[in-house]
N, C-alpha and C. Protein backbone atom coordinates (compact mmCIF):
# COMPACT_ATOMS: atom_id res chain seq x y z
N UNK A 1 99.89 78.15 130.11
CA UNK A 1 98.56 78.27 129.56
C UNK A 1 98.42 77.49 128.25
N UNK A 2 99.26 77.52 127.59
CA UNK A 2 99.76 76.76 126.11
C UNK A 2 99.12 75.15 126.91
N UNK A 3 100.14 74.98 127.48
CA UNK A 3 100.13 73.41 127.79
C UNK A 3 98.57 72.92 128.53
N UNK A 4 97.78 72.97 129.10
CA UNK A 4 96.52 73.61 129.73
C UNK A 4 96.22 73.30 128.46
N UNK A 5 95.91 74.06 127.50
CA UNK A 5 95.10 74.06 126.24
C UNK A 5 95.00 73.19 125.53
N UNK A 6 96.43 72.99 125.66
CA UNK A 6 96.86 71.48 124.87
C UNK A 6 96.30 70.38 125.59
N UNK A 7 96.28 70.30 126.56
CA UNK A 7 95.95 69.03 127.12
C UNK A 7 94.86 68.50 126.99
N UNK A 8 93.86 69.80 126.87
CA UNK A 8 92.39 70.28 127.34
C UNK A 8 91.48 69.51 125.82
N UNK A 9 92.57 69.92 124.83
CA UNK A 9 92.19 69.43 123.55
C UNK A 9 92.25 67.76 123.38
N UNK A 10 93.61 67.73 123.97
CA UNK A 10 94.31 65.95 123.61
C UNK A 10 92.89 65.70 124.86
N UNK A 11 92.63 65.91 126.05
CA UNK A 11 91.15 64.91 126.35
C UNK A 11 90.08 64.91 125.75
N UNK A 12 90.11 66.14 125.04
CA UNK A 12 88.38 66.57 124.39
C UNK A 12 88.36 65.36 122.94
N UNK A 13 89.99 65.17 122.48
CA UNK A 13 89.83 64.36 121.70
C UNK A 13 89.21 63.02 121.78
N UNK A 14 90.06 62.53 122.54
CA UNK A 14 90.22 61.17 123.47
C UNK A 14 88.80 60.75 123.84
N UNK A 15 88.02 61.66 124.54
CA UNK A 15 86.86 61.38 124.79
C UNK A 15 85.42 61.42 124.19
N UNK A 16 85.79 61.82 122.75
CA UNK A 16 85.26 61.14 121.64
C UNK A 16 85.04 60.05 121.08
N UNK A 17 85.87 59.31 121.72
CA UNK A 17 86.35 57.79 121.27
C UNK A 17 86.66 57.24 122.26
N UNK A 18 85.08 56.09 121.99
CA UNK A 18 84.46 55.30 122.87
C UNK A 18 85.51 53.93 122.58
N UNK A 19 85.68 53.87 121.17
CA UNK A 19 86.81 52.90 120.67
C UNK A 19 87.04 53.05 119.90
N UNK A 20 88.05 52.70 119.34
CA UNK A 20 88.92 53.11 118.21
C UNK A 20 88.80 51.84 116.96
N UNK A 21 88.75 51.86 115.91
CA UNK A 21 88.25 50.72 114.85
C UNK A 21 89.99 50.20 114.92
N UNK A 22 89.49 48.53 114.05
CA UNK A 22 90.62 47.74 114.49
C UNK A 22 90.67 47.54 113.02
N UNK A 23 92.02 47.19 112.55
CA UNK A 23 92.02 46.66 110.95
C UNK A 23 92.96 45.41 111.35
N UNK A 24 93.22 45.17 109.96
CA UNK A 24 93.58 44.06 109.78
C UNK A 24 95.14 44.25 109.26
N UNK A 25 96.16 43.00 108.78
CA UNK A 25 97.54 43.50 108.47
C UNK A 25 97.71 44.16 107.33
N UNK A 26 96.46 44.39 106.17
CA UNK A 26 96.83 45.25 105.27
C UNK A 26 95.82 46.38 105.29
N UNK A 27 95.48 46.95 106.37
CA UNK A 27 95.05 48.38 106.80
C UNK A 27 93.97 48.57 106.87
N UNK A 28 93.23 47.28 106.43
CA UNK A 28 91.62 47.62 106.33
C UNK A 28 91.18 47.60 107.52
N UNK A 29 90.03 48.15 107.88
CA UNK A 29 89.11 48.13 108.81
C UNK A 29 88.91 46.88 108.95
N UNK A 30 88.40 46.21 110.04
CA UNK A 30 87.27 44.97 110.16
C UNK A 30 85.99 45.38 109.79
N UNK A 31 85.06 44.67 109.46
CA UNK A 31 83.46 44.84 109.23
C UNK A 31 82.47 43.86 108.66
N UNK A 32 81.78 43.67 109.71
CA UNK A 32 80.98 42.45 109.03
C UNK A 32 79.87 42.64 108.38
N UNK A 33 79.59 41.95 107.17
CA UNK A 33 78.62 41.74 106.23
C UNK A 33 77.16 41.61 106.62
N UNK A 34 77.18 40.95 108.20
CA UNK A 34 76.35 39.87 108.53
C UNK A 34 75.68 41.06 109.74
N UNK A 35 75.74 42.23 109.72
CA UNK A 35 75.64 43.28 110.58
C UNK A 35 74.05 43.05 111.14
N UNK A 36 73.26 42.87 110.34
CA UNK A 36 72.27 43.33 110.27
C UNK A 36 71.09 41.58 111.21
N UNK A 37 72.56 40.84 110.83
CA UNK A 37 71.80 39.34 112.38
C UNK A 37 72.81 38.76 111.99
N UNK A 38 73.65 38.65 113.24
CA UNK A 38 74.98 38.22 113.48
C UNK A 38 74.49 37.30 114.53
N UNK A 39 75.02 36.05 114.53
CA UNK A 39 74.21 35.14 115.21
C UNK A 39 75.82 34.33 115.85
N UNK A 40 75.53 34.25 117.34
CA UNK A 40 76.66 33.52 117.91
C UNK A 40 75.68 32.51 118.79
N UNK A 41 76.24 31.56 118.95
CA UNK A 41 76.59 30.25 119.71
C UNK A 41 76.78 29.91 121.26
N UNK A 42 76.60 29.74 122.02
CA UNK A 42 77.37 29.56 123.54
C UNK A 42 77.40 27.86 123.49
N UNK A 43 78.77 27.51 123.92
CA UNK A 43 78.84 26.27 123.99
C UNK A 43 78.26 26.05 125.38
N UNK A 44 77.48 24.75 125.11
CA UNK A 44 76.33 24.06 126.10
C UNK A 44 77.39 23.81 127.59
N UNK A 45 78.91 23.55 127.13
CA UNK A 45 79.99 23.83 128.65
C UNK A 45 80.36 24.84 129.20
N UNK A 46 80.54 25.80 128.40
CA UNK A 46 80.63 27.21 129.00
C UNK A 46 79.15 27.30 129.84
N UNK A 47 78.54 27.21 129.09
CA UNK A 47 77.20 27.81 130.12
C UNK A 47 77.13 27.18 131.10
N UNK A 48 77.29 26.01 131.00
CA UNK A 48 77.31 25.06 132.57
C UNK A 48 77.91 25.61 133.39
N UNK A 49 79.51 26.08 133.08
CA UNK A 49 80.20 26.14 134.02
C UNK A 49 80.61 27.11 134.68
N UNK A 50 79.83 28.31 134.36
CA UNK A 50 79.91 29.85 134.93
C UNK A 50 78.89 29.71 135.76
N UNK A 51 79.01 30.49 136.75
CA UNK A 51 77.73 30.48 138.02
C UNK A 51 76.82 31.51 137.57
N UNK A 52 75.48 31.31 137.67
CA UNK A 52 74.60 32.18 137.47
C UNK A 52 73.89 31.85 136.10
N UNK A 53 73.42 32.82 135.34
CA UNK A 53 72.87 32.46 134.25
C UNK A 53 73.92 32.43 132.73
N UNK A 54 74.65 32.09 132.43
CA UNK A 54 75.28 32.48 131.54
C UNK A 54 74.50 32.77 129.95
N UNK A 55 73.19 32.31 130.04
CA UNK A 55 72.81 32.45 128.99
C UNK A 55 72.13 33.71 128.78
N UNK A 56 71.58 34.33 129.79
CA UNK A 56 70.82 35.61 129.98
C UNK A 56 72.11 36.41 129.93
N UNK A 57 72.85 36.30 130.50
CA UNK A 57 74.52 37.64 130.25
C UNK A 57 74.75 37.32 128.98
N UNK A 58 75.00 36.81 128.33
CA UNK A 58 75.46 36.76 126.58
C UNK A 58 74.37 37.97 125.79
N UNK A 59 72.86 37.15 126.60
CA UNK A 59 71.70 37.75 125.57
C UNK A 59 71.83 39.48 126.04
N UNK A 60 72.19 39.60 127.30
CA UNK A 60 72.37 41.10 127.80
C UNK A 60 73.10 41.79 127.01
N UNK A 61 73.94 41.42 126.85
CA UNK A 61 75.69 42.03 125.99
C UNK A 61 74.86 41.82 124.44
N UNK A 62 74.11 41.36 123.82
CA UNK A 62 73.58 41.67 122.44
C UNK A 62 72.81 42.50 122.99
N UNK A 63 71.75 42.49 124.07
CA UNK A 63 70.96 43.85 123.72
C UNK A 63 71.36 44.86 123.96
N UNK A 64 72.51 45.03 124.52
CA UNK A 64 73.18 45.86 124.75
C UNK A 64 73.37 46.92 123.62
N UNK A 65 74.34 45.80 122.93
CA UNK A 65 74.66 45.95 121.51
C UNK A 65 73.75 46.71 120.61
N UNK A 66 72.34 45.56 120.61
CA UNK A 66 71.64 46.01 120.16
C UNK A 66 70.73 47.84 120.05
N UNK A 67 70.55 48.03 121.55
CA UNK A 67 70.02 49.19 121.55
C UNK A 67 70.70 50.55 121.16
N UNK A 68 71.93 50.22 120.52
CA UNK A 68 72.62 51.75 120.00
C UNK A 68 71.57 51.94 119.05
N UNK A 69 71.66 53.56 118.84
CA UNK A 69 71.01 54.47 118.34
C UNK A 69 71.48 54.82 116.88
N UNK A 70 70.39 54.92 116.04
CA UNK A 70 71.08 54.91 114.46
C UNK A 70 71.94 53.99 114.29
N UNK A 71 71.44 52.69 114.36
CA UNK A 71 72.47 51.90 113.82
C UNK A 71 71.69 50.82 112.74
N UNK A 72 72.03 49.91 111.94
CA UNK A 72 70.97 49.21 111.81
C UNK A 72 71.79 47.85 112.27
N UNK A 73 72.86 47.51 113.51
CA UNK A 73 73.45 46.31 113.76
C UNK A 73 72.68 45.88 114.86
N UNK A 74 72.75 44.70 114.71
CA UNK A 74 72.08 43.68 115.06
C UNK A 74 72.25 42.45 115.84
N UNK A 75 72.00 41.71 116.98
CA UNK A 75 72.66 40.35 117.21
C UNK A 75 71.59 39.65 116.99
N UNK A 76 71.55 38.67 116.23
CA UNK A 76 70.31 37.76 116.57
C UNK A 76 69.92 36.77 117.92
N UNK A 77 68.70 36.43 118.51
CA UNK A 77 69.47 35.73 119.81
C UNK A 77 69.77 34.59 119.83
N UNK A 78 70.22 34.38 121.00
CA UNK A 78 71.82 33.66 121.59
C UNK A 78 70.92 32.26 120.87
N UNK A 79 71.92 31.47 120.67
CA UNK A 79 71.63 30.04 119.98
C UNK A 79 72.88 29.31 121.55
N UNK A 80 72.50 28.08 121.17
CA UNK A 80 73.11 27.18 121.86
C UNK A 80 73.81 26.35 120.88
N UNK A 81 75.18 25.05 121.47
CA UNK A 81 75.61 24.62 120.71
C UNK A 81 76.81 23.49 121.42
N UNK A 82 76.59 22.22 121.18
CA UNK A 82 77.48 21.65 122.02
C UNK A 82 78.88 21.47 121.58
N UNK A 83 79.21 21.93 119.93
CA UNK A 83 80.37 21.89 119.29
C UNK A 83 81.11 23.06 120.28
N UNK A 84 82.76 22.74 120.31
CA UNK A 84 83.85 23.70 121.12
C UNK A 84 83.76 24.68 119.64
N UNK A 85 85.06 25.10 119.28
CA UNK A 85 85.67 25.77 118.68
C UNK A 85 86.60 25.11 117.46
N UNK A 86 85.81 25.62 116.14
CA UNK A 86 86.36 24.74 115.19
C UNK A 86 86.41 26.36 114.16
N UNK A 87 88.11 26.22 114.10
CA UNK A 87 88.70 27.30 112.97
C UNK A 87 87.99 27.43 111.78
N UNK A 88 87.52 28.96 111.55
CA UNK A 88 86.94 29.25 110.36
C UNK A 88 85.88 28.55 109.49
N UNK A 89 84.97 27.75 110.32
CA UNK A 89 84.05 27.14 110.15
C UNK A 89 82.26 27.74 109.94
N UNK A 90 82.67 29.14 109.91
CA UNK A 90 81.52 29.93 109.62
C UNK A 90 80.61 30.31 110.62
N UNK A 91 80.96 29.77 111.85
CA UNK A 91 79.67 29.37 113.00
C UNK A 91 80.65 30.40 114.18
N UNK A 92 80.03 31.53 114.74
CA UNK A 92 80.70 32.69 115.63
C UNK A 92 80.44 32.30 116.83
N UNK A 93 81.28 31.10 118.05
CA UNK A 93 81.00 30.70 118.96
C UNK A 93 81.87 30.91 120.00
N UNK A 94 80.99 31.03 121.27
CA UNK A 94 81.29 31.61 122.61
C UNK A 94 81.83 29.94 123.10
N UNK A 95 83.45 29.49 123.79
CA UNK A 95 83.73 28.59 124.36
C UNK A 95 84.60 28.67 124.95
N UNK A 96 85.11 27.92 125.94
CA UNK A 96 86.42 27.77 126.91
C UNK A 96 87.44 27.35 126.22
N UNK A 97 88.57 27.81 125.60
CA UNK A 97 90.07 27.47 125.58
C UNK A 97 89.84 25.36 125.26
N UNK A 98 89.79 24.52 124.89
CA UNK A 98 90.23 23.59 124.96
C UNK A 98 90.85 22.54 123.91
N UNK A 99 91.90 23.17 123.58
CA UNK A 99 93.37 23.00 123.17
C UNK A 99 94.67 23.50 123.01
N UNK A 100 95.79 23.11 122.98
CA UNK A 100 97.12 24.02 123.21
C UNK A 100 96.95 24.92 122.48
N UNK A 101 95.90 25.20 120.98
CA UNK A 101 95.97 25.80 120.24
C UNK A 101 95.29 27.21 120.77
N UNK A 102 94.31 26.45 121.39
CA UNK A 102 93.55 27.95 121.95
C UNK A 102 93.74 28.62 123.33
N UNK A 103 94.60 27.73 123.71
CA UNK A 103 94.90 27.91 125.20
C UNK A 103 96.02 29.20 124.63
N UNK A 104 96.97 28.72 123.62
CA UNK A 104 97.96 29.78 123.35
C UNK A 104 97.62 31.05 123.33
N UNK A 105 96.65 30.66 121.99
CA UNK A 105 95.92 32.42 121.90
C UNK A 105 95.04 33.26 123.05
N UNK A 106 94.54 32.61 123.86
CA UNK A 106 93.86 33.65 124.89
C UNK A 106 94.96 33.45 125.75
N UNK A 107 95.72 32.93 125.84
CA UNK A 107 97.17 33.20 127.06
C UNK A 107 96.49 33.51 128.84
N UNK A 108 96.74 34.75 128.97
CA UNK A 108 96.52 34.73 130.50
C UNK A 108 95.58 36.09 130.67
N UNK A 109 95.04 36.41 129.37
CA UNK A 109 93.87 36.66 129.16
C UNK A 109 92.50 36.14 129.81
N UNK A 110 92.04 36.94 129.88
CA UNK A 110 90.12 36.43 130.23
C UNK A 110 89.42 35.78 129.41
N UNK A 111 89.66 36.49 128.37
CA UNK A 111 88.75 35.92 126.68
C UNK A 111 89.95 36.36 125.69
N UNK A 112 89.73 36.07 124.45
CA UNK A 112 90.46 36.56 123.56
C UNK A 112 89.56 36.14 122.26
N UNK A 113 89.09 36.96 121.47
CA UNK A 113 88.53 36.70 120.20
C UNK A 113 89.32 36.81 119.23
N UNK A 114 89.20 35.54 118.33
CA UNK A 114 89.73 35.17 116.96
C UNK A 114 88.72 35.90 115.76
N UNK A 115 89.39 36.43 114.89
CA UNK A 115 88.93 36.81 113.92
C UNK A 115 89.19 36.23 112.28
N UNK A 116 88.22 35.46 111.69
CA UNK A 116 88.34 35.27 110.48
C UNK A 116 88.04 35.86 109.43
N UNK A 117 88.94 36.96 108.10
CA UNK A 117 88.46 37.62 107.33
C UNK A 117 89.37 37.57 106.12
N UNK A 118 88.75 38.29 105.45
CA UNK A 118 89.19 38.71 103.97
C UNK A 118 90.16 39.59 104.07
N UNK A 119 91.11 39.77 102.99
CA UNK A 119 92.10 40.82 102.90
C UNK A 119 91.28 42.38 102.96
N UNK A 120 90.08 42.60 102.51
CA UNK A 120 89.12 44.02 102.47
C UNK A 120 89.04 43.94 103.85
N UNK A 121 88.78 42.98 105.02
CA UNK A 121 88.12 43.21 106.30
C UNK A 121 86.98 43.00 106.93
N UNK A 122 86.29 42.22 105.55
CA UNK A 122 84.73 41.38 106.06
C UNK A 122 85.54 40.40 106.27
N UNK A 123 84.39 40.58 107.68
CA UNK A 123 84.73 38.70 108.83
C UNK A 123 83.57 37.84 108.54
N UNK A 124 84.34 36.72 108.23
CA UNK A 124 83.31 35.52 107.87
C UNK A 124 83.09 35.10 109.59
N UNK A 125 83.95 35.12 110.40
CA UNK A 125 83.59 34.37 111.75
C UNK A 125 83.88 35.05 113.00
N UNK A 126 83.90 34.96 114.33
CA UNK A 126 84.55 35.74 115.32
C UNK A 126 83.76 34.40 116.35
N UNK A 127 85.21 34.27 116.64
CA UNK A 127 85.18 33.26 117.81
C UNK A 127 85.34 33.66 119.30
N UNK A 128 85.06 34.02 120.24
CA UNK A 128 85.65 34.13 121.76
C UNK A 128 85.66 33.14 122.40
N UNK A 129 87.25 33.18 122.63
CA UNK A 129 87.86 31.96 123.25
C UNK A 129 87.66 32.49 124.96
N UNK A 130 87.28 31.68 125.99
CA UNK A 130 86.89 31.94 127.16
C UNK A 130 88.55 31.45 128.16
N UNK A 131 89.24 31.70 129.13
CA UNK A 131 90.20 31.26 129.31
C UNK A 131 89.61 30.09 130.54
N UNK A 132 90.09 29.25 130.68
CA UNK A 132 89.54 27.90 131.33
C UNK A 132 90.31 27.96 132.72
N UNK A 133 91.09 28.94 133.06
CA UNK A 133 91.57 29.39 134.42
C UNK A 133 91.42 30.33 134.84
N UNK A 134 90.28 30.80 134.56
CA UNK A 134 90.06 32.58 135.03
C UNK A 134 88.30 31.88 135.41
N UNK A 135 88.18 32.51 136.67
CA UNK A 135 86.64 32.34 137.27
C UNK A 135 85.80 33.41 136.69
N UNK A 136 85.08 33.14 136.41
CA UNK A 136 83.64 33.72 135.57
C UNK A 136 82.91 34.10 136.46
N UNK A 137 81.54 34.91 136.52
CA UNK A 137 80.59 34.65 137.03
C UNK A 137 79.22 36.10 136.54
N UNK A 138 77.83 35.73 137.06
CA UNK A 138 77.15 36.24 136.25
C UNK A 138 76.46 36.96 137.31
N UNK A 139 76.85 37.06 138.64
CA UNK A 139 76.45 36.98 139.75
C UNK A 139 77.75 37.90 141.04
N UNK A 140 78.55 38.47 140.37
CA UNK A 140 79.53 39.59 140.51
C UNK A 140 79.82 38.74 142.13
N UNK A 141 80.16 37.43 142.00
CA UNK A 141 80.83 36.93 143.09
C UNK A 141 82.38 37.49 143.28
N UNK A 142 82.82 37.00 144.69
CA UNK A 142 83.89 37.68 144.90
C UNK A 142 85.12 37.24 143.99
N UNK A 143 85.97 37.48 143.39
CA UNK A 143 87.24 37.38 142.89
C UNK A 143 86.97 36.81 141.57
N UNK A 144 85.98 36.92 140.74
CA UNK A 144 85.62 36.30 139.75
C UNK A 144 85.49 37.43 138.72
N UNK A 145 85.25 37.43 137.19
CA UNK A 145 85.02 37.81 136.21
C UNK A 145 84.04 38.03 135.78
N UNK A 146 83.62 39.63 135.72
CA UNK A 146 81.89 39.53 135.20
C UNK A 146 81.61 38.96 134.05
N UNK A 147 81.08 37.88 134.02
CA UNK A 147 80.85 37.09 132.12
C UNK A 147 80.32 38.37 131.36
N UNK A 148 79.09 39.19 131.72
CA UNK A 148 78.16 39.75 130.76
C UNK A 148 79.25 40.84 130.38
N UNK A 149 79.64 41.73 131.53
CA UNK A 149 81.07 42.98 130.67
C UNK A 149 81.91 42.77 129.62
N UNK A 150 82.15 41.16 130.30
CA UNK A 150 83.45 40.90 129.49
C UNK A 150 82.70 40.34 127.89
N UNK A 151 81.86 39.63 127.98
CA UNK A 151 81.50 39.21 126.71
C UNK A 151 81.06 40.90 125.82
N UNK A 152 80.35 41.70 126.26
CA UNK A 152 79.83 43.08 125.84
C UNK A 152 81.44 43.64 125.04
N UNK A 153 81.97 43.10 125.67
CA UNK A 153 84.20 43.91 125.61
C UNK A 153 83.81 43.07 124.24
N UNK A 154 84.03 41.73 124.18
CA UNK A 154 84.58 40.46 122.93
C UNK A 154 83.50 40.92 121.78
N UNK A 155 82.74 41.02 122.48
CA UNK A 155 81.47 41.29 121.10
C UNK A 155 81.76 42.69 120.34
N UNK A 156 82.44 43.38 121.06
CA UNK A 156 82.78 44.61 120.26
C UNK A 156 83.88 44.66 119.22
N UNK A 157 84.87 43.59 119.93
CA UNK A 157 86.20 43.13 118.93
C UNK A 157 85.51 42.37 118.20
N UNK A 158 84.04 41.76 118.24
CA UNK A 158 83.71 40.88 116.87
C UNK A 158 82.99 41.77 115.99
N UNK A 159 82.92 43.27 116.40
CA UNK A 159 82.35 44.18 115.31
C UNK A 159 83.46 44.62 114.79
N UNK A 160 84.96 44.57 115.11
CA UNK A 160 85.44 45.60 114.56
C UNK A 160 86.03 46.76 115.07
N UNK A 161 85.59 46.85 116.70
CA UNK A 161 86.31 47.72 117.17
C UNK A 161 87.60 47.28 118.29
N UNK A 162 88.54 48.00 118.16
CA UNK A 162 89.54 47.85 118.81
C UNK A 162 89.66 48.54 120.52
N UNK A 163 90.34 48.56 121.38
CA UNK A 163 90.25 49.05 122.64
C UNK A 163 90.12 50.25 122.55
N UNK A 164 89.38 50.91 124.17
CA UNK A 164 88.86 52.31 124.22
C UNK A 164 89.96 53.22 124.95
N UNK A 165 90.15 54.19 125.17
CA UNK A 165 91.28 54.52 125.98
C UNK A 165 90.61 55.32 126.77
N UNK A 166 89.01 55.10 127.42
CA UNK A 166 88.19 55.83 128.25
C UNK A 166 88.28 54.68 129.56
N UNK A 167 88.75 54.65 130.77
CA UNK A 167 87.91 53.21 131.52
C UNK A 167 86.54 53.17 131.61
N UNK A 168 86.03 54.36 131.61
CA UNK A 168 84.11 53.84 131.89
C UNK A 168 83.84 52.94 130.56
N UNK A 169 84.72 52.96 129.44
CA UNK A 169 83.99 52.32 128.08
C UNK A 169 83.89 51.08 128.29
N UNK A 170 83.14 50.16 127.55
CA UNK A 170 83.20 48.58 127.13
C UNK A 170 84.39 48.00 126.66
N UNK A 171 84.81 49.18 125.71
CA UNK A 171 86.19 48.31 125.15
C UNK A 171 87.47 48.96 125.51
N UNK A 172 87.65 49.73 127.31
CA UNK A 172 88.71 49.85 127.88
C UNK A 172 89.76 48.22 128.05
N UNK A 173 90.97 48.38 127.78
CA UNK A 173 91.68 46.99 127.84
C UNK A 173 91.39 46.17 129.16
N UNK A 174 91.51 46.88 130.36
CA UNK A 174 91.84 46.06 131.63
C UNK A 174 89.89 45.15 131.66
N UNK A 175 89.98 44.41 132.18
CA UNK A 175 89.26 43.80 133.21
C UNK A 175 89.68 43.65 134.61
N UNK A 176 88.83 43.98 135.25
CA UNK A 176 89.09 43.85 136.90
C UNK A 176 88.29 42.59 137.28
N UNK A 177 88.56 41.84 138.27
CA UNK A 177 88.25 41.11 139.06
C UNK A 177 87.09 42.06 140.25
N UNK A 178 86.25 41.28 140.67
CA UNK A 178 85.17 41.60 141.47
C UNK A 178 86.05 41.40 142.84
N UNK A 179 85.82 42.75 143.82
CA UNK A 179 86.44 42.23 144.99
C UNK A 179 85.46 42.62 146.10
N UNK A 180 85.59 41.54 147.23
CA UNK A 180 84.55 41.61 148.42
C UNK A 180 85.29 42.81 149.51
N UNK A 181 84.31 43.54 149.55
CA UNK A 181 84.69 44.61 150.85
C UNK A 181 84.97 46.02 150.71
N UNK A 182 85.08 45.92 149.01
CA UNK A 182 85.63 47.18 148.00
C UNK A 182 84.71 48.31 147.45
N UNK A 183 84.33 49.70 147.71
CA UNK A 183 83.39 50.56 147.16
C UNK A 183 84.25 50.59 145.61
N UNK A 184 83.80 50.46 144.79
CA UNK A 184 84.04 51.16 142.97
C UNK A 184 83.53 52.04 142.93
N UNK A 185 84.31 53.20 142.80
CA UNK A 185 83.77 54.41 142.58
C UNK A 185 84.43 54.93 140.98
């Protein structure tokens, strides 16, 4: 009965927390300054090259964002941009992996967002690197990557929060692949 109780508590905890905040190497929280119109980028190749709309799934995943309750955060909308990915350059842009440099960091990852900040934990930038061997799509084709989930996931690591340990959440770790023939329940 002990253990039962215990358990009962460790989920009641757990399921409080949608995600857990992410800091940085000297303990701070992340948090951006810019809360209130945080403005990202989609490179003009990424959007090309995902099937479907890629520009309407980005803007989804901000309103997403947007419509939490009591908040006063903000995305401003989606801008376009034919520049890739240029380190700590002030500009928070959505692009595909293209260099060893960025290929490293999103690895065999889907996306992987870079974070640029201060020792306190304000981010001047948040980049999501897109992986350039993982199929995308906006249009929940078969064996592909939902763009809009997954960007909704990256945009949350560009607020600051770290993974959820719920799967229904946004910022549960896994991504699944879309599969043909399969009920998700």
């Amino acid at each position: 009965m002990i253990l039962r109780a215990a358990s009962l508590l460790l989920l009641s905890a757990l399921a409080g927390q949608g995600a857990l905040r992410w800091a940085n190497e000297f303990g701070n929280p992340f948090h951006r300054t810019d809360y209130h119109n945080i403005r990202f980028r989609l490179n003009d190749a990424a959007a090309r090259n995902i099937p479907g709309d890629a520009r309407a799934a980005v803007q989804a995943a901000f309103d997403a964002w947007n419509a939490l309750p009591n908040t006063a955060l903000h995305f401003a909308p989606l801008e376009t941009t034919p520049t890739g990915l240029v380190a700590d350059d002030g500009h928070n842009v959505i692009a595909f992996a293209d260099s060893p440099q960025t290929r490293a960091l999103v690895g065999a990852n889907a996306a992987f967002t870079v974070m640029y900040y201060s020792p306190d934990g304000s981010v001047r930038e948040s980049d999501i690197i897109l992986n350039p061997d993982i199929r995308f799509s906006t249009t929940l084709l078969p064996n592909t990557v939902d763009f809009q989930g997954l960007i909704t996931h990256e945009l949350g690591h560009a607020l600051g929060a770290n993974h959820a340990v719920i799967a229904a959440a946004s910022m549960f770790w896994s991504t699944v692949f879309q599969e043909i023939g399969r009920a998700h329940v």
